[in-house]
N, C-alpha and C. Protein backbone atom coordinates (compact mmCIF):
# COMPACT_ATOMS: atom_id res chain seq x y z
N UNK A 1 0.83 -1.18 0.00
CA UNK A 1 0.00 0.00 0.00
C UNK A 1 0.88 1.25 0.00
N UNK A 2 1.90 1.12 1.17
CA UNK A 2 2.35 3.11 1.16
C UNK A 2 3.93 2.14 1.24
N UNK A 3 4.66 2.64 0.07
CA UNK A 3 5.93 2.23 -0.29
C UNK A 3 6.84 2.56 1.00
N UNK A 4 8.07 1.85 0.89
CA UNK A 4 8.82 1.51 2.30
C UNK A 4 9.74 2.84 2.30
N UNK A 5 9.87 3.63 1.05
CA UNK A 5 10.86 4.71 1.48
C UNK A 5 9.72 5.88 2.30
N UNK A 6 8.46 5.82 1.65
CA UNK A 6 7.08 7.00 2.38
C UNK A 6 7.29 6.69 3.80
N UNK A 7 7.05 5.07 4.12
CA UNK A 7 6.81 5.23 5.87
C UNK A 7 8.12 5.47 6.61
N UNK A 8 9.43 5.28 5.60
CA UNK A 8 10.57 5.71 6.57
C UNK A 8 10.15 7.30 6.72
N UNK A 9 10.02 8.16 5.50
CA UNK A 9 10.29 9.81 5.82
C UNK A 9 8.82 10.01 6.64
N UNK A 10 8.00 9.15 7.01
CA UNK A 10 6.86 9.94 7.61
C UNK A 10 7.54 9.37 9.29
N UNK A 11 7.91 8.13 9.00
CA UNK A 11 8.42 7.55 11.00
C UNK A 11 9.58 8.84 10.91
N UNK A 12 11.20 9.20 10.22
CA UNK A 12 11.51 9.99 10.35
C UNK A 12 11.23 11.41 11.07
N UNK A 13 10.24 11.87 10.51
CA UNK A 13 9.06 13.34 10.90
C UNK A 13 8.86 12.77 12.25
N UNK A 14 7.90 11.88 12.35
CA UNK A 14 7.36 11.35 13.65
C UNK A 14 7.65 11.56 14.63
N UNK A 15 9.11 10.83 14.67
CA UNK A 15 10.20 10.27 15.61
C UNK A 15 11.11 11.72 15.95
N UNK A 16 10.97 12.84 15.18
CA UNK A 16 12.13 14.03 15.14
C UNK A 16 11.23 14.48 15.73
N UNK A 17 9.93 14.70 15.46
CA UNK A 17 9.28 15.72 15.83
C UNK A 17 8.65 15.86 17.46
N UNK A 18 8.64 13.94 17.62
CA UNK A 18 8.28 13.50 19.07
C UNK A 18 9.80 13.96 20.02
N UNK A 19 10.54 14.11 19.35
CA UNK A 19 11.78 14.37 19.93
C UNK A 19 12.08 15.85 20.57
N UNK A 20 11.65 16.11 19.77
CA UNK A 20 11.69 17.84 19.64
C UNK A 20 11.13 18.31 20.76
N UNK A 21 9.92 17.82 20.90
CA UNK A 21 8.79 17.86 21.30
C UNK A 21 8.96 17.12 23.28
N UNK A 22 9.43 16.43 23.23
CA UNK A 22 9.78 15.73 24.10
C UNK A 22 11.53 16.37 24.81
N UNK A 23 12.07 17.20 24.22
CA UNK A 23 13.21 17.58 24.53
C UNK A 23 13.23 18.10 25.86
N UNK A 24 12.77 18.82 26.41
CA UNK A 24 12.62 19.56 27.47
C UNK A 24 12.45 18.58 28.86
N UNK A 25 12.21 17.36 28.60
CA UNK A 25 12.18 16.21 29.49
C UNK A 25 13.29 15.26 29.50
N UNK A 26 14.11 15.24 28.53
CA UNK A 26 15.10 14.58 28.39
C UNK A 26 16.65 14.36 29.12
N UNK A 27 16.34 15.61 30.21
CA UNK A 27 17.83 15.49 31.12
C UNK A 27 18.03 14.52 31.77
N UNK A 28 17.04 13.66 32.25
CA UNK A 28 17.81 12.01 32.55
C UNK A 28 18.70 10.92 31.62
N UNK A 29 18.17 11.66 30.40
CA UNK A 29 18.68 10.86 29.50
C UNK A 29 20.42 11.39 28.86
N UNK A 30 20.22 12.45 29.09
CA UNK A 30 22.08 13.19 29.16
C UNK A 30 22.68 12.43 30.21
N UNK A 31 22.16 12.84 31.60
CA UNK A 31 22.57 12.47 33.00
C UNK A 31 23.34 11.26 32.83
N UNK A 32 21.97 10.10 32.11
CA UNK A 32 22.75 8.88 32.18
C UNK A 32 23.52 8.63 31.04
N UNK A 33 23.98 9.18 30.20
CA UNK A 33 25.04 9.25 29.43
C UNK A 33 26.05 9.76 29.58
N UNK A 34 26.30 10.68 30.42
CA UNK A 34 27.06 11.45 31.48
C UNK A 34 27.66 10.61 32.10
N UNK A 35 27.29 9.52 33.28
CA UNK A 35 27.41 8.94 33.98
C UNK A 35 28.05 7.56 33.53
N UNK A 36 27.58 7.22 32.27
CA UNK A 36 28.07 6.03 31.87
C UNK A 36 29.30 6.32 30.74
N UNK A 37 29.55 7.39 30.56
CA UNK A 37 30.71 7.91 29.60
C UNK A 37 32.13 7.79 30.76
N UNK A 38 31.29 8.48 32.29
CA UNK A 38 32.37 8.72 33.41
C UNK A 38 32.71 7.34 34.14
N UNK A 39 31.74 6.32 33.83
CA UNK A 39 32.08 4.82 34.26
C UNK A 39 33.46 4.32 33.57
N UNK A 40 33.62 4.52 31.67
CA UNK A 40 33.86 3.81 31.19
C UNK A 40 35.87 4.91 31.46
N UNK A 41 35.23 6.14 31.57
CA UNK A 41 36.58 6.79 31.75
C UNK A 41 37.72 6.21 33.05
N UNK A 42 36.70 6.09 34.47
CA UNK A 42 37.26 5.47 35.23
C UNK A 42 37.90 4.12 35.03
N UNK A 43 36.79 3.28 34.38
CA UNK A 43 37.44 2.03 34.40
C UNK A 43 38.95 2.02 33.08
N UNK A 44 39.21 2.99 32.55
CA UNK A 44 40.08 3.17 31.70
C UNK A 44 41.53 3.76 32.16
N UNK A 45 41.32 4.18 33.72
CA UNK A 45 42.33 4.80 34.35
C UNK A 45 42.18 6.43 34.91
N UNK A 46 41.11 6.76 34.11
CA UNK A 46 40.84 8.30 34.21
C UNK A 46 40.21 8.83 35.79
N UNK A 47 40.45 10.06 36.01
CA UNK A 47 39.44 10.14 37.18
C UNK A 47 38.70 10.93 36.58
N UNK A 48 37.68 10.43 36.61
CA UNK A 48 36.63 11.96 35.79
C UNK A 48 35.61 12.13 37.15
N UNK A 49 35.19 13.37 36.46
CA UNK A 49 34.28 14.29 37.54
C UNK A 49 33.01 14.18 36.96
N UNK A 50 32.10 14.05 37.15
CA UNK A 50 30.75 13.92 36.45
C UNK A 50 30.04 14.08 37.39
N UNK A 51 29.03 15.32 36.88
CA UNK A 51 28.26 15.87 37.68
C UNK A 51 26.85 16.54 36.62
N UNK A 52 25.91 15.57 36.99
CA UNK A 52 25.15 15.77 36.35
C UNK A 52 25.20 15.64 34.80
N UNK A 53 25.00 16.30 34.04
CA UNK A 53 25.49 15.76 32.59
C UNK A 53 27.08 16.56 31.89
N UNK A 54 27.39 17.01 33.00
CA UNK A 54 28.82 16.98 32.87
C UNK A 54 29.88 16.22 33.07
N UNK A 55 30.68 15.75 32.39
CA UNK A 55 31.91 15.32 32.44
C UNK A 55 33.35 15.95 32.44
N UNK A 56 34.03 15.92 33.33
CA UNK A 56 35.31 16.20 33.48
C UNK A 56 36.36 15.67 33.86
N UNK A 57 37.54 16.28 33.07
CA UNK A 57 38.76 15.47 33.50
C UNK A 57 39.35 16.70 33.39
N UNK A 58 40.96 16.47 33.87
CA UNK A 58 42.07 17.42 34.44
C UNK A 58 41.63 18.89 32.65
N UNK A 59 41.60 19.68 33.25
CA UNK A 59 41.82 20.89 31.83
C UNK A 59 40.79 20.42 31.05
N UNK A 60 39.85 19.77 31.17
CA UNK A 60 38.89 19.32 29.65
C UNK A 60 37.57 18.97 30.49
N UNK A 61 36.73 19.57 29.65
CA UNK A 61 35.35 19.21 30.63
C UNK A 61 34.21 19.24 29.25
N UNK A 62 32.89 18.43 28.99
CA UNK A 62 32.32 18.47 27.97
C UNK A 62 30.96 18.04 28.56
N UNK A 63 29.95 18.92 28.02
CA UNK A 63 28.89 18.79 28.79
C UNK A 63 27.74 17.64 27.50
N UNK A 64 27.31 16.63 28.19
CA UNK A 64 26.53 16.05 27.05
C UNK A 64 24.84 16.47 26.94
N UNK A 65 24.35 16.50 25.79
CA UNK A 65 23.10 17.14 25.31
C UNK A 65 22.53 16.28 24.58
N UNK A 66 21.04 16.20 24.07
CA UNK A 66 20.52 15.22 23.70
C UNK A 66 21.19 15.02 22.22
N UNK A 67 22.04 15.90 21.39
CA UNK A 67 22.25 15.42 20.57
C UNK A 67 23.13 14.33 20.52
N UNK A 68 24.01 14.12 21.50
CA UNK A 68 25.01 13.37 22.25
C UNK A 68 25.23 12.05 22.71
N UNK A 69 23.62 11.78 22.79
CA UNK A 69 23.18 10.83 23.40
C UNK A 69 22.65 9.82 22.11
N UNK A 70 22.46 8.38 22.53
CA UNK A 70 22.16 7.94 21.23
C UNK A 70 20.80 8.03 20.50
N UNK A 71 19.91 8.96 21.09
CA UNK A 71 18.37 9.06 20.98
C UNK A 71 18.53 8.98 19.02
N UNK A 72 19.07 9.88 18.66
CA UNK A 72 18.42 10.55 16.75
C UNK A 72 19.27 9.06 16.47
N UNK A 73 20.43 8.62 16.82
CA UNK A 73 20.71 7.81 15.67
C UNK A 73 19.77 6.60 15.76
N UNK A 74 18.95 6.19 17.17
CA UNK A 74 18.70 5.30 17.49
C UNK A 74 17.03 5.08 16.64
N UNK A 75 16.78 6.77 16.77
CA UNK A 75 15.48 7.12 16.19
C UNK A 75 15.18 6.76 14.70
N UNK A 76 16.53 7.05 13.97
CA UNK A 76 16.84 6.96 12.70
C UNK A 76 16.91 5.51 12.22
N UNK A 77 17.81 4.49 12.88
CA UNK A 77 17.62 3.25 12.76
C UNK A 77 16.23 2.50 13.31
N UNK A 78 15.11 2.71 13.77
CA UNK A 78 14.10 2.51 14.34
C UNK A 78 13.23 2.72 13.07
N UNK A 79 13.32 3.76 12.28
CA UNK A 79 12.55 4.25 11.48
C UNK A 79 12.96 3.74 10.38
N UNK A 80 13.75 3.58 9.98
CA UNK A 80 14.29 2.72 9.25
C UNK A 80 13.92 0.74 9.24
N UNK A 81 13.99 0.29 10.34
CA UNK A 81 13.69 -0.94 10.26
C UNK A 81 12.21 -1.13 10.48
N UNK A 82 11.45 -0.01 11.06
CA UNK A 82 9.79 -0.27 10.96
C UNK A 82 9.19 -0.03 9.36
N UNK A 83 10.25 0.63 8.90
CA UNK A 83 9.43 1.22 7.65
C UNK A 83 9.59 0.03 6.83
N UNK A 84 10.71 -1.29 6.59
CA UNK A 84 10.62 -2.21 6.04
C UNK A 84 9.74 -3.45 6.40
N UNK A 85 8.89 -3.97 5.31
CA UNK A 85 7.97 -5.27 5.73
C UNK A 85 8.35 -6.56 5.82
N UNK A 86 8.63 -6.70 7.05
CA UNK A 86 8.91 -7.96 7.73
C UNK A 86 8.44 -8.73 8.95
N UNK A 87 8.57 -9.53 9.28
CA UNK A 87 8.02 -10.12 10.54
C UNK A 87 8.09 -9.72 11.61
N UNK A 88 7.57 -9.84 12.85
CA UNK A 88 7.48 -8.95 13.62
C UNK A 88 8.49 -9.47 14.64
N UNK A 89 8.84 -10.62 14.89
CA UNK A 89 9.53 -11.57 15.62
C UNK A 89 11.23 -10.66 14.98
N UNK A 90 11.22 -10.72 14.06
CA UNK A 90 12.78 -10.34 13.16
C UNK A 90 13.00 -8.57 13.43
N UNK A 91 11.53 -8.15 13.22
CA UNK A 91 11.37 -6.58 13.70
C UNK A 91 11.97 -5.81 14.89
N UNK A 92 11.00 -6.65 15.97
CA UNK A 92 11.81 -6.53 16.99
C UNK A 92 13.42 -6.88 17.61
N UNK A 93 13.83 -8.40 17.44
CA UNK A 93 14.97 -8.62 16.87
C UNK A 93 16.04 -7.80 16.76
N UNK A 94 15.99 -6.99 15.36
CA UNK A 94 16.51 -5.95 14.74
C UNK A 94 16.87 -5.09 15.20
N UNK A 95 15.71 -4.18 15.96
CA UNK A 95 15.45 -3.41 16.77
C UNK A 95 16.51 -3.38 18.02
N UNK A 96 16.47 -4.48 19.04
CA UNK A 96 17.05 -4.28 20.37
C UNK A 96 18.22 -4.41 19.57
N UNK A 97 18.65 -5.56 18.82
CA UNK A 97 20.14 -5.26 18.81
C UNK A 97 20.74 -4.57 18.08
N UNK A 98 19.99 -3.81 17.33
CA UNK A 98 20.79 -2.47 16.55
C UNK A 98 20.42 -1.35 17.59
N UNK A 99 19.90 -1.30 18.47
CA UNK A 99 19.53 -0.24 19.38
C UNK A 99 21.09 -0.45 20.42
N UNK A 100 20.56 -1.75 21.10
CA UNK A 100 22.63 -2.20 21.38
C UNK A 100 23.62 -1.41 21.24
N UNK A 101 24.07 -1.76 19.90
CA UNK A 101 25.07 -1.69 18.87
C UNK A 101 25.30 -0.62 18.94
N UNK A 102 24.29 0.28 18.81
CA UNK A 102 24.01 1.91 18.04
C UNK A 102 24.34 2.75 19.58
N UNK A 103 23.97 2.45 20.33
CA UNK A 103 24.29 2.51 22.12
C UNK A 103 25.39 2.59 22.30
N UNK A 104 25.87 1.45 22.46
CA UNK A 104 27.66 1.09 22.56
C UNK A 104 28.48 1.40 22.09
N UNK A 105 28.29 2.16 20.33
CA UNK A 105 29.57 2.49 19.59
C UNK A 105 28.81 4.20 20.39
N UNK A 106 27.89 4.95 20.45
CA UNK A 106 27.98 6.25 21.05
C UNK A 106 28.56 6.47 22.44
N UNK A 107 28.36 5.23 23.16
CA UNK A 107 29.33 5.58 24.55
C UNK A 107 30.67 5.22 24.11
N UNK A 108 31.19 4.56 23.33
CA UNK A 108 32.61 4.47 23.00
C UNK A 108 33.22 6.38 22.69
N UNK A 109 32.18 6.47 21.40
CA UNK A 109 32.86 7.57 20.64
C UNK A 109 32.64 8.61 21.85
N UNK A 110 32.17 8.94 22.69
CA UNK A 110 32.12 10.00 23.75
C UNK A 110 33.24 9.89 24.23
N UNK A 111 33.25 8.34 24.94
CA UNK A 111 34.63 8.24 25.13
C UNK A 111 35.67 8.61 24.89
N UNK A 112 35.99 8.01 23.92
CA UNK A 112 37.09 8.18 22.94
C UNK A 112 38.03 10.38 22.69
N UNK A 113 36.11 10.39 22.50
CA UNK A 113 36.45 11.77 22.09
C UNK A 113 36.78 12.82 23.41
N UNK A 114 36.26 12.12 24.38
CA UNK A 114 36.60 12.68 25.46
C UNK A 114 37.86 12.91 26.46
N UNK A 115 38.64 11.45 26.11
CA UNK A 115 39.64 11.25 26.61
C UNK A 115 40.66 12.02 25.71
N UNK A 116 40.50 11.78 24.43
CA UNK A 116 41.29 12.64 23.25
C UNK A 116 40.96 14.08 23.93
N UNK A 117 40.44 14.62 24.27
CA UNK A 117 39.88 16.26 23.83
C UNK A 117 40.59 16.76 25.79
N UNK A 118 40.96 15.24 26.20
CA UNK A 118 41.98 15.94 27.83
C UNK A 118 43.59 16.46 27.40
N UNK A 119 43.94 15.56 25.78
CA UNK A 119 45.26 15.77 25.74
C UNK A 119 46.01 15.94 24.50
N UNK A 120 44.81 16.81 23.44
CA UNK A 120 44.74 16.90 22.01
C UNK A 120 44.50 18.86 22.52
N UNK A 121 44.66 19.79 21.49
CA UNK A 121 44.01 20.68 21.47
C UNK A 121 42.44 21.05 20.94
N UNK A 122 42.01 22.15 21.04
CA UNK A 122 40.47 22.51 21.16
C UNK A 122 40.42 22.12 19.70
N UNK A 123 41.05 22.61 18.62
CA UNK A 123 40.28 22.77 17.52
C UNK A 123 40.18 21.10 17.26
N UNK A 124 41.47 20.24 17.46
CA UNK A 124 41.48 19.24 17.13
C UNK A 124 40.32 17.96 17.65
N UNK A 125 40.09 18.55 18.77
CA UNK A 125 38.84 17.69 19.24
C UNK A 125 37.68 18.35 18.50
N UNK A 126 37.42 19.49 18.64
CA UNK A 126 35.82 19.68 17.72
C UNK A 126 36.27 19.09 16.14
N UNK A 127 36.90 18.85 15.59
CA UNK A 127 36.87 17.73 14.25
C UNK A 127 36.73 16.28 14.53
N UNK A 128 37.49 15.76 15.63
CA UNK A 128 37.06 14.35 16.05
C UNK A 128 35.38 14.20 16.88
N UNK A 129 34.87 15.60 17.14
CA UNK A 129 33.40 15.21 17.66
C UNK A 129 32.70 15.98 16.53
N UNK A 130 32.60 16.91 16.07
CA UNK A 130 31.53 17.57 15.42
C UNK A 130 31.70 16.64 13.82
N UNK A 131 32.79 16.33 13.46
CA UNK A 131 32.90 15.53 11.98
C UNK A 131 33.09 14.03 12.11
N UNK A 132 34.25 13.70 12.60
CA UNK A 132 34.68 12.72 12.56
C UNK A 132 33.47 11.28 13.47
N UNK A 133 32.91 12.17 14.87
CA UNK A 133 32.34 11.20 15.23
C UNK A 133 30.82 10.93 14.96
N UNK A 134 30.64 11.95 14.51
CA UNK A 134 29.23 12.19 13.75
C UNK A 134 28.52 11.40 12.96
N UNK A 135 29.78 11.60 11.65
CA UNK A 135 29.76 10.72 10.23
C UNK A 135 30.49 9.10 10.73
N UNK A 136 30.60 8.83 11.67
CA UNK A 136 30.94 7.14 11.94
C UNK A 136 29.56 6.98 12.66
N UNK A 137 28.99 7.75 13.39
CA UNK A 137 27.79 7.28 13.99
C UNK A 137 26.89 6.91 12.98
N UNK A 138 26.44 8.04 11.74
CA UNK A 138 25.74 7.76 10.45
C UNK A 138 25.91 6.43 9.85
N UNK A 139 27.42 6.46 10.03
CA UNK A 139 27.78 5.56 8.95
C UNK A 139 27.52 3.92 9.62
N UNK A 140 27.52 3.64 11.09
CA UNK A 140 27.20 3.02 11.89
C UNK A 140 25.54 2.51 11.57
N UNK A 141 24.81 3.28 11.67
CA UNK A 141 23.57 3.43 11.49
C UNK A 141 23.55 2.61 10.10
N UNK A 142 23.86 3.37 8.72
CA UNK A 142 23.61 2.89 7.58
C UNK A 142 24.16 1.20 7.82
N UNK A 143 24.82 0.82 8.17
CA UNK A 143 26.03 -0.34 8.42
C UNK A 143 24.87 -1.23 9.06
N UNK A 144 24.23 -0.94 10.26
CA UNK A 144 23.14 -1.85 10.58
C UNK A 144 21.77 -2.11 10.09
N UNK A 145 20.82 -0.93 9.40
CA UNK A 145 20.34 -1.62 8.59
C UNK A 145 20.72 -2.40 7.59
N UNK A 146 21.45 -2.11 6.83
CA UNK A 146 22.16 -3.41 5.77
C UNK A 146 22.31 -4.41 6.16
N UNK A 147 22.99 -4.69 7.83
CA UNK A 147 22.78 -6.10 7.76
C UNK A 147 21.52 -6.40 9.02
N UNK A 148 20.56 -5.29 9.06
CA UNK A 148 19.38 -5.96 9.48
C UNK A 148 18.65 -6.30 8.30
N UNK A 149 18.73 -5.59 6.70
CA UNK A 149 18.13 -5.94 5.87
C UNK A 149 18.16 -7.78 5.37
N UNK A 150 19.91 -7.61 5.37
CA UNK A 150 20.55 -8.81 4.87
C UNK A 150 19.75 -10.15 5.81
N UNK A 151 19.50 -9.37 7.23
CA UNK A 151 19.28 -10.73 7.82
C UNK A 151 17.72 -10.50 7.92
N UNK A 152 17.18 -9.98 7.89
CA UNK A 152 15.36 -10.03 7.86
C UNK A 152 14.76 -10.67 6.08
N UNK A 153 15.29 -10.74 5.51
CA UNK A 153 15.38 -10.87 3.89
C UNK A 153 13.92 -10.93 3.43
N UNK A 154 13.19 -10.01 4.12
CA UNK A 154 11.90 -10.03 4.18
C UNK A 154 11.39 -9.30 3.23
N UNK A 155 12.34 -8.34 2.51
CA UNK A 155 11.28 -7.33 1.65
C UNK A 155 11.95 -7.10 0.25
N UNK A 156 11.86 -6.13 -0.28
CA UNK A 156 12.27 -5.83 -1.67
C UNK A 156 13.70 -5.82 -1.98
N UNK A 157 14.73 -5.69 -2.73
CA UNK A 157 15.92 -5.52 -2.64
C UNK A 157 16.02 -4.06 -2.00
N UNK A 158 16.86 -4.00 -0.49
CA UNK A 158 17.80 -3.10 -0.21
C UNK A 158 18.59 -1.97 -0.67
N UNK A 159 18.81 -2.02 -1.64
CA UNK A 159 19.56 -0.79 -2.32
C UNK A 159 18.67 0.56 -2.85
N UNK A 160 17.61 0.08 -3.52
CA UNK A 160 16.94 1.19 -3.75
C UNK A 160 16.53 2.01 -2.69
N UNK A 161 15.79 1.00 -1.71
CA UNK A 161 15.01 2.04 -0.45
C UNK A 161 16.41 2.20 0.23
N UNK A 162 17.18 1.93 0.73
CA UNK A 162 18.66 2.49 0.82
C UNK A 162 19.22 3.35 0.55
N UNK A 163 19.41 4.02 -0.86
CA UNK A 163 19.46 5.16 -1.37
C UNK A 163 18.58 6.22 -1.30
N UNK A 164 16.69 5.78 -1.23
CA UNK A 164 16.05 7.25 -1.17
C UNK A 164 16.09 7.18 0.69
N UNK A 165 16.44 5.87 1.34
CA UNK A 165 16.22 6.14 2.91
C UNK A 165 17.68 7.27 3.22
N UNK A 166 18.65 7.09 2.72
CA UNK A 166 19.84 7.94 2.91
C UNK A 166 19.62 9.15 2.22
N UNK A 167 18.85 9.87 1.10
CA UNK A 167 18.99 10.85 1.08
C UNK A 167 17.75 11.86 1.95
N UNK A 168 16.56 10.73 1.84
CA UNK A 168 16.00 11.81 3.06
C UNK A 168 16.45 11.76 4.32
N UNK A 169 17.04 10.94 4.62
CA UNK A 169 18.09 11.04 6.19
C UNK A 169 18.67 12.39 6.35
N UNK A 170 19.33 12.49 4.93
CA UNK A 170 20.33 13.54 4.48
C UNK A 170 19.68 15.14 4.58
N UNK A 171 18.14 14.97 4.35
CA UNK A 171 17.70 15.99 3.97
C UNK A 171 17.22 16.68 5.48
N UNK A 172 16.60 16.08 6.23
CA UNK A 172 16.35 15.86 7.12
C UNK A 172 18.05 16.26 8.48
N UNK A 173 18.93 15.96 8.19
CA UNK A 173 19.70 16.12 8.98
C UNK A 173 20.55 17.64 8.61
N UNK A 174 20.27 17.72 7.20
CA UNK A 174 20.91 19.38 7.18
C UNK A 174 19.94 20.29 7.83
């Protein structure tokens, strides 16, 4: 009935707009990204300071915000695997463990970028967070539907709705 690239850009809208919309409630959800960024620092050797949805270490301190958190990419891959017709057993499936996945590589890259940005200079960390970790999160995202497609093998060939799902992603994210 309503082709699989329509219900991605309408769940897209949906999901941004419930977001948007929902933003103003969302400081538990920094907090605990905050908190679990400052877990992974400690257990790495670091002493970090985390206070509230701040994180700090010696000279470097970075406050996390919902963009930060894995909500849009998670939103994006969500919308993405509802908009394809498949079983619901494989749906869900899909779902938790690309939600996982999509989780785990954003507390890494906080990480990562965080610990970098105690002993790198300023400009050099805003390219490893504003570019560098951005476009691996995307690219993360694209990376798991493909092989939620590959493994749900439930619907049309992949590539087409692939291409118009990535450029309204695209459109949508400028």
């Amino acid at each position: 009935v309503c082709p699989a690239w329509l219900r991605f850009a309408l769940l897209c809208i949906l999901f941004l707009l419930t977001a948007l919309w929902l933003e103003p409630h969302l400081a538990l959800l920094c907090r605990a990204t905050a908190f679990q960024v400052g877990a992974l620092l400690g257990l790495a050797g670091y002493a970090p300071n985390v206070q509230g949805d701040l994180v700090a270490l010696p000279g470097f301190r970075v406050r996390i915000i919902t963009e930060c958190t894995p909500l849009y990419a998670c939103l994006l891959y969500a919308a993405f695997v509802l908009a394809q017709p498949a079983a619901w057993g494989r749906t869900l499936a899909g779902l938790f463990y690309g939600v996982m996945v999509i989780t785990a590589a954003n507390l890494l890259r906080i990480f990562l970028g965080t610990a970098a940005g105690a002993i790198v200079p300023f400009f050099v960390f805003e390219i490893l967070h504003v570019y560098l970790g951005q476009v691996a999160m995307l690219l993360l995202v694209v990376a798991a539907a493909l092989v939620w497609l590959r493994w749900s093998a439930a619907g049309p060939a992949p590539f087409p709705f692939l291409l118009r799902a990535g450029l309204i992603a695209t459109i949508l994210f400028i």
